[in-house]
Protein backbone atom coordinates (compact mmCIF):
# COMPACT_ATOMS: atom_id res chain seq x y z
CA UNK A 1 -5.68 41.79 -50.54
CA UNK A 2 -6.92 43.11 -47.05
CA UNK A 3 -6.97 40.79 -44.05
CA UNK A 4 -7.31 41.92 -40.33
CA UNK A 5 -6.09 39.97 -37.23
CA UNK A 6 -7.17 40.08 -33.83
CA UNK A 7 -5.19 39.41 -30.43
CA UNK A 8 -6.97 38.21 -28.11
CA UNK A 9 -3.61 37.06 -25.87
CA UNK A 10 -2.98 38.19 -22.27
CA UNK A 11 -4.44 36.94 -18.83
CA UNK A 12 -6.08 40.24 -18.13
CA UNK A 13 -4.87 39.98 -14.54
CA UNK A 14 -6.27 43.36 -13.36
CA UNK A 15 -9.70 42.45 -13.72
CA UNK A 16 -9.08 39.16 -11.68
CA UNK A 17 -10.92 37.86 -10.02
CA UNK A 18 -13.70 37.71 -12.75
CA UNK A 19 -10.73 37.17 -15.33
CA UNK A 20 -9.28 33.74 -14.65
CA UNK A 21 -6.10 31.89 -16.23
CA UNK A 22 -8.80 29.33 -17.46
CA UNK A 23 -11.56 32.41 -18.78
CA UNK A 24 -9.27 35.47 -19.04
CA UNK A 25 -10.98 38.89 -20.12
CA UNK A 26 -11.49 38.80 -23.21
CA UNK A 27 -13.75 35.37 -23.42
CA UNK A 28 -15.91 37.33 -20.59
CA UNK A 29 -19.59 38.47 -21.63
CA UNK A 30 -19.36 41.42 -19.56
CA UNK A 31 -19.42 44.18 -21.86
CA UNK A 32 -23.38 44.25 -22.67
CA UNK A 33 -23.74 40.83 -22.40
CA UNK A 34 -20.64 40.29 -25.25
CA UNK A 35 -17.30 39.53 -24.82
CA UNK A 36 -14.65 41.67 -25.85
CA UNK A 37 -13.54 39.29 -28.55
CA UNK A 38 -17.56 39.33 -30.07
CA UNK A 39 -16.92 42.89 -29.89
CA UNK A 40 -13.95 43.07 -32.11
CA UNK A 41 -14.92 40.39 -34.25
CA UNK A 42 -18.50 42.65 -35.09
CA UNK A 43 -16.21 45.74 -35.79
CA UNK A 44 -14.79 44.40 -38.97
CA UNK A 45 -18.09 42.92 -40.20
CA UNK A 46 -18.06 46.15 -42.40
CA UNK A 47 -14.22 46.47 -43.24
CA UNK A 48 -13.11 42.80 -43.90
CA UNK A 49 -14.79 39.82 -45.06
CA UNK A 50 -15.11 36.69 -42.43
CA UNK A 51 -12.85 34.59 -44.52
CA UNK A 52 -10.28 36.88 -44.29
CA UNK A 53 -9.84 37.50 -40.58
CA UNK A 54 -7.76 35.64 -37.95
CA UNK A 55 -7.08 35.56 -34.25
CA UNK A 56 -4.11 34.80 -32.36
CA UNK A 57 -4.73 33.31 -29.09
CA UNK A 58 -3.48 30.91 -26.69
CA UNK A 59 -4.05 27.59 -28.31
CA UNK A 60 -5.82 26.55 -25.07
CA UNK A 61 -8.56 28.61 -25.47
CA UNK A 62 -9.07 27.06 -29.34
CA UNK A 63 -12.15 25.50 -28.92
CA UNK A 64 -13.70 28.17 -26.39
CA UNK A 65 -13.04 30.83 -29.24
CA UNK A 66 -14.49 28.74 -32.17
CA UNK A 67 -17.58 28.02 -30.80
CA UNK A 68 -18.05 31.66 -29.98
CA UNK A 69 -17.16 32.97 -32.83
CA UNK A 70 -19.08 31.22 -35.68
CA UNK A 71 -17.30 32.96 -38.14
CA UNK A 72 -13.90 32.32 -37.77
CA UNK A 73 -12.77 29.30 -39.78
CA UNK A 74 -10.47 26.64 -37.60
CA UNK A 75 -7.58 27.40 -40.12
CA UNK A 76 -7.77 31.21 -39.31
CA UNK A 77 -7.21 30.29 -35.55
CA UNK A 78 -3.55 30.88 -34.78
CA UNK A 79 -2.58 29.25 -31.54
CA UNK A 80 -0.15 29.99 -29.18
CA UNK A 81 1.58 27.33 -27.43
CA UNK A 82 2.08 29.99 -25.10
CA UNK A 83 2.54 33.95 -25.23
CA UNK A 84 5.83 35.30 -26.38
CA UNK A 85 4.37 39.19 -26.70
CA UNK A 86 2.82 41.21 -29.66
CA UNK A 87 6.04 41.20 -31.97
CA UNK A 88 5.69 37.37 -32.63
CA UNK A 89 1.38 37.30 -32.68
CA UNK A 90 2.04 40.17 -35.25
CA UNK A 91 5.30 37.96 -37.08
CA UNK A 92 2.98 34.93 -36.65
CA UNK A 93 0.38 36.30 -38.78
CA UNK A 94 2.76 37.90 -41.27
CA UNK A 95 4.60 34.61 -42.07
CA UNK A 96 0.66 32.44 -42.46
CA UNK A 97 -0.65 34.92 -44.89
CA UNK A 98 2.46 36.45 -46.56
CA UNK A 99 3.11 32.38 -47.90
CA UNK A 100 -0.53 32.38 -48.39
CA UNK A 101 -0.75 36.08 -50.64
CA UNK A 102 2.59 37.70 -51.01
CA UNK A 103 0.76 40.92 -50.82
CA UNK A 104 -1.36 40.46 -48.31
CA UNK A 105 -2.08 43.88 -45.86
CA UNK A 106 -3.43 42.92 -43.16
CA UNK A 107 -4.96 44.99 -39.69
CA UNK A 108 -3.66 44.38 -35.88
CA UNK A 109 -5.92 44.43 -34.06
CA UNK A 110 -6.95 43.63 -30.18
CA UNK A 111 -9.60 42.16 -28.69
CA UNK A 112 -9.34 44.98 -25.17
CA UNK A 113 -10.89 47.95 -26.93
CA UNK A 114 -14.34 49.54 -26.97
CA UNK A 115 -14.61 51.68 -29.95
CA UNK A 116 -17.63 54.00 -30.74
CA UNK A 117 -18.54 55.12 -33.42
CA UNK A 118 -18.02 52.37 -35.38
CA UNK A 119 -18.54 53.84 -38.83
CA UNK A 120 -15.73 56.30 -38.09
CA UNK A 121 -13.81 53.32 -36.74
CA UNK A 122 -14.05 51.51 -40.29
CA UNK A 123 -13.46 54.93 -42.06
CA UNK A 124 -9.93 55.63 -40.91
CA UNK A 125 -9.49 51.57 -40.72
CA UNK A 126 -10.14 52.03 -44.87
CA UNK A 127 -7.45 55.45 -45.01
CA UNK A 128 -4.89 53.07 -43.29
CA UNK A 129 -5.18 50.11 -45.97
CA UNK A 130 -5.14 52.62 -48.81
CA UNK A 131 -1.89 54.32 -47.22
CA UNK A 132 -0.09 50.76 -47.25
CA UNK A 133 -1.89 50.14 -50.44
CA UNK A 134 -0.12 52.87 -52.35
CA UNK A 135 3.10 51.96 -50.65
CA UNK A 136 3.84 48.96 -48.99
CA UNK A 137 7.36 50.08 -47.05
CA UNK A 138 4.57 52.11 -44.54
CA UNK A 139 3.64 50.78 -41.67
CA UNK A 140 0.47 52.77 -40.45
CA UNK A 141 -0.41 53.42 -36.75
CA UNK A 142 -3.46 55.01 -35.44
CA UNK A 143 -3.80 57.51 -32.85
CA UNK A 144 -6.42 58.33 -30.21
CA UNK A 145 -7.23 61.97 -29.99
CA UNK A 146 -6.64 61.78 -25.91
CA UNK A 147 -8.82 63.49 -23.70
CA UNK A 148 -7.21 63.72 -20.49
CA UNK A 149 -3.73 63.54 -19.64
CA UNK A 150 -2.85 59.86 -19.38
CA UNK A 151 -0.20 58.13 -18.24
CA UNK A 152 -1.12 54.40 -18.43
CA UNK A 153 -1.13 54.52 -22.23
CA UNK A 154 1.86 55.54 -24.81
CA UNK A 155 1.76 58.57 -26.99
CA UNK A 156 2.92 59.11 -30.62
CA UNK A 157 3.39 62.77 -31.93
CA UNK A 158 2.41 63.44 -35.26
CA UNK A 159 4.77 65.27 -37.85
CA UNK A 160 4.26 66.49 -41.29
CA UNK A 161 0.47 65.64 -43.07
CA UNK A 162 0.79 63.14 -45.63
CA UNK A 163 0.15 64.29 -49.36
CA UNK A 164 -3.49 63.30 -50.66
CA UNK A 165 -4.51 61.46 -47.24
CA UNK A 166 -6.75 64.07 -46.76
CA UNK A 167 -9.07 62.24 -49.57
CA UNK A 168 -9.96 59.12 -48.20
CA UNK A 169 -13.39 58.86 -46.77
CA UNK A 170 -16.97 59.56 -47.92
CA UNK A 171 -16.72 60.93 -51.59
CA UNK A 172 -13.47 62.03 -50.95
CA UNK A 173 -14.46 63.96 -48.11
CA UNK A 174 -12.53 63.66 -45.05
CA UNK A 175 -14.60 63.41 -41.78
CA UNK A 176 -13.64 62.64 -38.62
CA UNK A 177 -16.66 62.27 -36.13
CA UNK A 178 -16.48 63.45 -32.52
CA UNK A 179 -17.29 61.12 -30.40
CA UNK A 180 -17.92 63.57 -27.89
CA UNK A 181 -19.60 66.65 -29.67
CA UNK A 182 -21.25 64.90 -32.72
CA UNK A 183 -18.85 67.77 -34.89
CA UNK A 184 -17.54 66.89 -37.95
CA UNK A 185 -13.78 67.75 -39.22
CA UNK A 186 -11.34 67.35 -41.88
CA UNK A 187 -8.42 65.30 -41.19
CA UNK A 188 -5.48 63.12 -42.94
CA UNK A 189 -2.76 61.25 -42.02
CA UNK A 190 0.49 62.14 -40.55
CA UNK A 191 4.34 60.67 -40.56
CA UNK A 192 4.94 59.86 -37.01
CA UNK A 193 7.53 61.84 -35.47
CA UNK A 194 8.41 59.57 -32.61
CA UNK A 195 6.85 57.24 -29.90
CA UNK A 196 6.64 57.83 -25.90
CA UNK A 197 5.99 55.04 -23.91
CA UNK A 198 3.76 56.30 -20.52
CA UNK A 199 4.89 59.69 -19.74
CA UNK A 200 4.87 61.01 -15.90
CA UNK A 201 2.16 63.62 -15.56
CA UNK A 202 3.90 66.53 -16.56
CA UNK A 203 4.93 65.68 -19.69
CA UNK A 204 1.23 64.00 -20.19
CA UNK A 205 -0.02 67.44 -19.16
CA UNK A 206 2.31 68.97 -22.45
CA UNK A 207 1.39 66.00 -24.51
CA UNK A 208 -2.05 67.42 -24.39
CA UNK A 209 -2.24 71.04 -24.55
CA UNK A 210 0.19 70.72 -27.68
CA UNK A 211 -2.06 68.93 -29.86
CA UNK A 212 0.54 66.93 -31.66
CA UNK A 213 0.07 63.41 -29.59
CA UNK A 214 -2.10 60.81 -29.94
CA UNK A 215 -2.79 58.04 -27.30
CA UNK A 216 -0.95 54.45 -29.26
CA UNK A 217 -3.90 52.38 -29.62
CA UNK A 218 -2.00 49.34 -30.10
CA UNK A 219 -3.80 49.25 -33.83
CA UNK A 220 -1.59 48.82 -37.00
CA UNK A 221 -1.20 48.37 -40.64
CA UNK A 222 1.25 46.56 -42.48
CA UNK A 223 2.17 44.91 -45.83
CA UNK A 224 2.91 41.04 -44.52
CA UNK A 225 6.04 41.22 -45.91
CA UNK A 226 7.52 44.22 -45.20
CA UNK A 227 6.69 43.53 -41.47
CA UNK A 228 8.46 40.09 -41.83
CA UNK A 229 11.75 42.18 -43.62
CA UNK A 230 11.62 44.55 -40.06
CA UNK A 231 11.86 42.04 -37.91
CA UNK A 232 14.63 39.85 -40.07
CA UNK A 233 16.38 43.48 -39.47
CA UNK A 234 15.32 44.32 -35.70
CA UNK A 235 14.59 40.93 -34.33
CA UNK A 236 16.33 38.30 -35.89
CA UNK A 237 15.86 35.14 -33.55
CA UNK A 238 12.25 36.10 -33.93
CA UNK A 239 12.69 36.06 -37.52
CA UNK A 240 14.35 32.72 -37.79
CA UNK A 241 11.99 31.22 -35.88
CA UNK A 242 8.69 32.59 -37.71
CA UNK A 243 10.59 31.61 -41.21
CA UNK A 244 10.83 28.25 -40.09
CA UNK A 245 6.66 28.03 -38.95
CA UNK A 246 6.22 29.60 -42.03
CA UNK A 247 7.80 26.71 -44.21
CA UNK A 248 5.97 23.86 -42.20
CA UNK A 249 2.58 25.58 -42.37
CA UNK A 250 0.24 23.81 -44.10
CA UNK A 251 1.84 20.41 -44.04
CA UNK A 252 1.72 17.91 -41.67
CA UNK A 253 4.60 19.11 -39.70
CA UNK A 254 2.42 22.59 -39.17
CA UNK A 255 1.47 21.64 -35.02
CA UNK A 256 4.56 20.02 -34.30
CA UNK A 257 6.68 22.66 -35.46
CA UNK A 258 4.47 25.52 -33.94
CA UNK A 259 4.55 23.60 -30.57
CA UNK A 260 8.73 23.39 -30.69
CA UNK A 261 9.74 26.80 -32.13
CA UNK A 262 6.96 29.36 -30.71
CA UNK A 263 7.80 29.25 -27.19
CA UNK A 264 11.68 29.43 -28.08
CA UNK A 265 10.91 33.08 -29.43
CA UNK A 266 12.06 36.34 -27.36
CA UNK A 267 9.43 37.64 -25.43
CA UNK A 268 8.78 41.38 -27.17
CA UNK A 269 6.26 43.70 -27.92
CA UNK A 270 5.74 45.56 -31.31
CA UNK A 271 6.17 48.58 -30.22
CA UNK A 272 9.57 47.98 -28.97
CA UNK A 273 10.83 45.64 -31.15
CA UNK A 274 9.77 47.20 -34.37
CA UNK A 275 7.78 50.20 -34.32
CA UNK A 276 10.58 52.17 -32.26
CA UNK A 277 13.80 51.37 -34.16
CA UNK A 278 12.05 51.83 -37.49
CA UNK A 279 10.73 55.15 -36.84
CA UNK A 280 14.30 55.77 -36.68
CA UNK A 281 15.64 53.61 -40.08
CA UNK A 282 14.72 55.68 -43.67
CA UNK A 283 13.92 51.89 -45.15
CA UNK A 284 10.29 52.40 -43.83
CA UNK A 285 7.76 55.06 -43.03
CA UNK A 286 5.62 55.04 -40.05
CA UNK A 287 2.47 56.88 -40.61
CA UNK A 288 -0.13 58.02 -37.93
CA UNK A 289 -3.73 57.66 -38.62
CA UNK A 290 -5.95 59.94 -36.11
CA UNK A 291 -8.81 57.91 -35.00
CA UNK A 292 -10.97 60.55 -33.61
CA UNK A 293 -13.45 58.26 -31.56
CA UNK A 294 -14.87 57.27 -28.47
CA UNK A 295 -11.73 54.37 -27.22
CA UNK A 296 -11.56 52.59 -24.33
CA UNK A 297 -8.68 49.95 -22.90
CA UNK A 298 -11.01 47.77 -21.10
CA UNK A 299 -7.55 46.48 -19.05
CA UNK A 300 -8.44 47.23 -15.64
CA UNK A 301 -11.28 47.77 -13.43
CA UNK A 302 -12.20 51.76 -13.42
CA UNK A 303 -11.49 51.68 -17.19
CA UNK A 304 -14.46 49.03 -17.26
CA UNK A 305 -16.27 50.80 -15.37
CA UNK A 306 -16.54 53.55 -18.09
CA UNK A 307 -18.17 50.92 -19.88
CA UNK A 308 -21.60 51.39 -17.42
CA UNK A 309 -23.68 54.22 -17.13
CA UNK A 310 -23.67 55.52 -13.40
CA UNK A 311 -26.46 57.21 -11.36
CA UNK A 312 -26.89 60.06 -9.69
CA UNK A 313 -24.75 59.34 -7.00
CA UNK A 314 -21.62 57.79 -9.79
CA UNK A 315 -22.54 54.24 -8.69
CA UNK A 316 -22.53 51.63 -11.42
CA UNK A 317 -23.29 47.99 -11.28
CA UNK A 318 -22.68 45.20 -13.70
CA UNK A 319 -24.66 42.09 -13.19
CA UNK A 320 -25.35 42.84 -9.68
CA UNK A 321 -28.29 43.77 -7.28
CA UNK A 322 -27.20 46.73 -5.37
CA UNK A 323 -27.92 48.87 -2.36
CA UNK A 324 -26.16 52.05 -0.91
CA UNK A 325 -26.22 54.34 1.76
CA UNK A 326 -24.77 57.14 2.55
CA UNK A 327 -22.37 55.96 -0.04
CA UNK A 328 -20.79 57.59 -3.79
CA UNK A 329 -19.19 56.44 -6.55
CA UNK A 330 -18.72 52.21 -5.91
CA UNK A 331 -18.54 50.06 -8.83
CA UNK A 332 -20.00 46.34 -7.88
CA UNK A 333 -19.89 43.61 -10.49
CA UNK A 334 -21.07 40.24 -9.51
CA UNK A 335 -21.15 36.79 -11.24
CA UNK A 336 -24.91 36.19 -9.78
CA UNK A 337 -26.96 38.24 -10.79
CA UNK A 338 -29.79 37.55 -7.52
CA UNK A 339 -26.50 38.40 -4.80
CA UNK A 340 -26.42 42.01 -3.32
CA UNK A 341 -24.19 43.98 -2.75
CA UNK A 342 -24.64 46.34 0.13
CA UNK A 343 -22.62 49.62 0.88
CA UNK A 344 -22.90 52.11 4.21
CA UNK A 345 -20.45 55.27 3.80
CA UNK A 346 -18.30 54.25 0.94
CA UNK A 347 -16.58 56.55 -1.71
CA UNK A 348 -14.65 55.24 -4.42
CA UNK A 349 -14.65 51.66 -3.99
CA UNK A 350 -14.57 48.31 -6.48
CA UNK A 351 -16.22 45.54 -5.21
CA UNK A 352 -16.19 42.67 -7.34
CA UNK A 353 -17.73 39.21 -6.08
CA UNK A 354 -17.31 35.69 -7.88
CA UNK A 355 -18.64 32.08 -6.05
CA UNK A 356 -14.98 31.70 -4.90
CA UNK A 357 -13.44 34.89 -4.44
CA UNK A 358 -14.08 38.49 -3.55
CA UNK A 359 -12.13 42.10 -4.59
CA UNK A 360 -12.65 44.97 -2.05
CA UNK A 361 -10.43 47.84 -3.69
CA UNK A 362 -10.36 51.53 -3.53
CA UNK A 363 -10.47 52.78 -7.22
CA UNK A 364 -6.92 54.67 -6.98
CA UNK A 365 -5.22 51.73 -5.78
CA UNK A 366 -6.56 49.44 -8.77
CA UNK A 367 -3.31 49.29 -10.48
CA UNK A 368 -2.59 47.02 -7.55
CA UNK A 369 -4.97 44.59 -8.85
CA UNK A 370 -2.67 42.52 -11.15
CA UNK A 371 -0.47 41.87 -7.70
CA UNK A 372 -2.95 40.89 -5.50
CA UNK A 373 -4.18 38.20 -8.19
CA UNK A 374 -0.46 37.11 -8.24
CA UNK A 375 -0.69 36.14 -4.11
CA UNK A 376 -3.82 34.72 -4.20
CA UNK A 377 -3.85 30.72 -4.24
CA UNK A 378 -3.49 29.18 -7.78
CA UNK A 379 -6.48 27.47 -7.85
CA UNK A 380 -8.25 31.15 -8.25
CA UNK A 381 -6.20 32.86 -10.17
């Protein structure tokens, strides 16, 4: 049976200081007046039922997330005592709903993305369960046709097409939509010929005019169990620790036992702790979906930004009264809607103003965001 599981982990640090330890990104309505979790919660209306979709997220941020969400049940809520990285949210999942249905398939997916269109987005979604569906040692991956030559985000290249995965969307037609053009094209699936993890500009440069690499969207597909059998083989303290979850679930020892053994797991993400080595190991196949849409990692502040439609001079404003002169391209977000904002002679700037703290940034330093939150008093972090 198909499930689908959201993570909706991380602190979101480069978006500080409107994402908070206490209301981290992706609890924020700032993404037309939605959170990023609403937003991936509304993707799957179309692809998997309500009752079979969880999220994994810090069990702080339990109630928060249920009363958002009115269709998540409180027993699809997996709760992290605290993070331990996307190898045990994805491990957690496996071991709840491979006791539950020992052939449960179930979707990754996070709660940073914007994805457009969204019937292409539940198209290839659909390829990837039938892939897994016909055999479950696959584990699928799917790949961002990139668009400029990144290197904030990993790259997978794509190797030979997969037999008959070119049959798997409306009547059997293949169609992947172009997010940009509108065009219309046939595509299948591919094995995946190896991962890169955030190439220097050069190689980012190759990447692209080759044709072969995708973007890593951080989206998978796996059989519950065969997930749980690669990490017994690549991660075993991880393993151990999920089997024993797994065996209290349900009972009375469930919160106890989650509290105890989650934060004793080794901090590691999927993509290193499985998806690497077992490209490598014969036991399983990894298989790379194209995803030919509109995607967008709303991690930092200029990828947010891409979010808001700009005006003739590239500003763009999110919940904020502005004014500018003599000034171009300044993105000013505000958490009151009646404050200005007021530039004279400024190119390329982030301002970002909360009741207790203000950002002042130029956009090409905004990696540096994430450090400055770290140096900034705890009480505003």
């Amino acid at each position: 049976m198909r499930y689908a599981m959201i993570m909706a982990g991380g602190s979101g640090t480069r978006l500080w200081p409107r994402s908070r330890r206490s209301e981290p990104k992706q609890l924020l309505r700032f993404v037309g007046g939605k959170s990023l979790l609403e937003i991936a919660g509304e993707r799957l209306h179309s692809v998997v039922p309500q009752e079979r979709r969880l999220v994994c997220a810090a069990d702080a941020y339990r109630a928060r997330i249920l009363a958002d969400l009115a269709w998540l049940s409180p027993s699809r809520y997996l709760g992290e005592p605290e993070g331990r990285d996307t190898l045990n949210a994805v491990g957690f999942a496996a071991a709840v709903l491979a006791k539950e249905d020992p052939e449960a398939i179930f979707a990754v997916l996070t709660a940073d993305h914007v994805i457009e269109p969204q019937d292409e987005f539940a198209r290839r979604l659909d390829l990837g369960f039938r892939l897994v569906e016909e055999e479950s040692s696959r584990f699928v991956t799917f790949g961002i046709t990139p668009t400029f030559p990144a290197t904030g985000y990993g790259y997978v290249e794509r190797g030979a097409p997969i037999p008959g995965s070119d049959a798997a969307s409306d009547n059997g037609a293949p169609v992947v939509a172009d997010a940009t053009s509108g065009s219309r094209a046939a595509a299948g699936a591919f094995r995946a010929k190896r991962f890169v993890e955030k190439p220097d500009r050069a190689r980012a440069e190759e990447y692209l005019a080759s044709g072969d690499f995708f973007w890593n969207s951080g989206m998978f597909i796996f059989h519950a169990r065969s997930v749980l059998k690669a990490i017994e083989w690549f991660a075993p303290e991880s393993a151990r620790g999920l089997h024993e979850i797994a065996g209290a679930w349900g009972s009375s020892a469930q919160e106890a036992t989650v509290a105890s053994v989650y934060p004793r797991l080794p901090r590691i993400s999927i993509d290193y702790g499985v998806m690497e080595p077992a490209s490598k190991d014969p036991r399983i196949s990894i298989v790379v979906v194209p995803m030919n849409v509109r995607w967008m990692d709303v991690g930092s502040w200029p990828s947010f930004a891409e979010t808001l439609a700009a005006d003739e001079q590239g500003h763009r404003a999110s919940n904020a009264r502005v004014v500018h002169l003599g000034s171009h391209r300044v993105l000013a977000v505000s958490d009151d809607p009646n404050h200005i904002i007021a530039t004279v002679g400024c190119d390329d700037l982030i301002v970002v103003r909360t009741k207790d703290a203000t950002l002042i940034c130029r956009a090409d330093q905004a990696e540096k965001v994430k450090e400055i939150a770290s140096l900034v008093p705890r009480e505003v972090q």
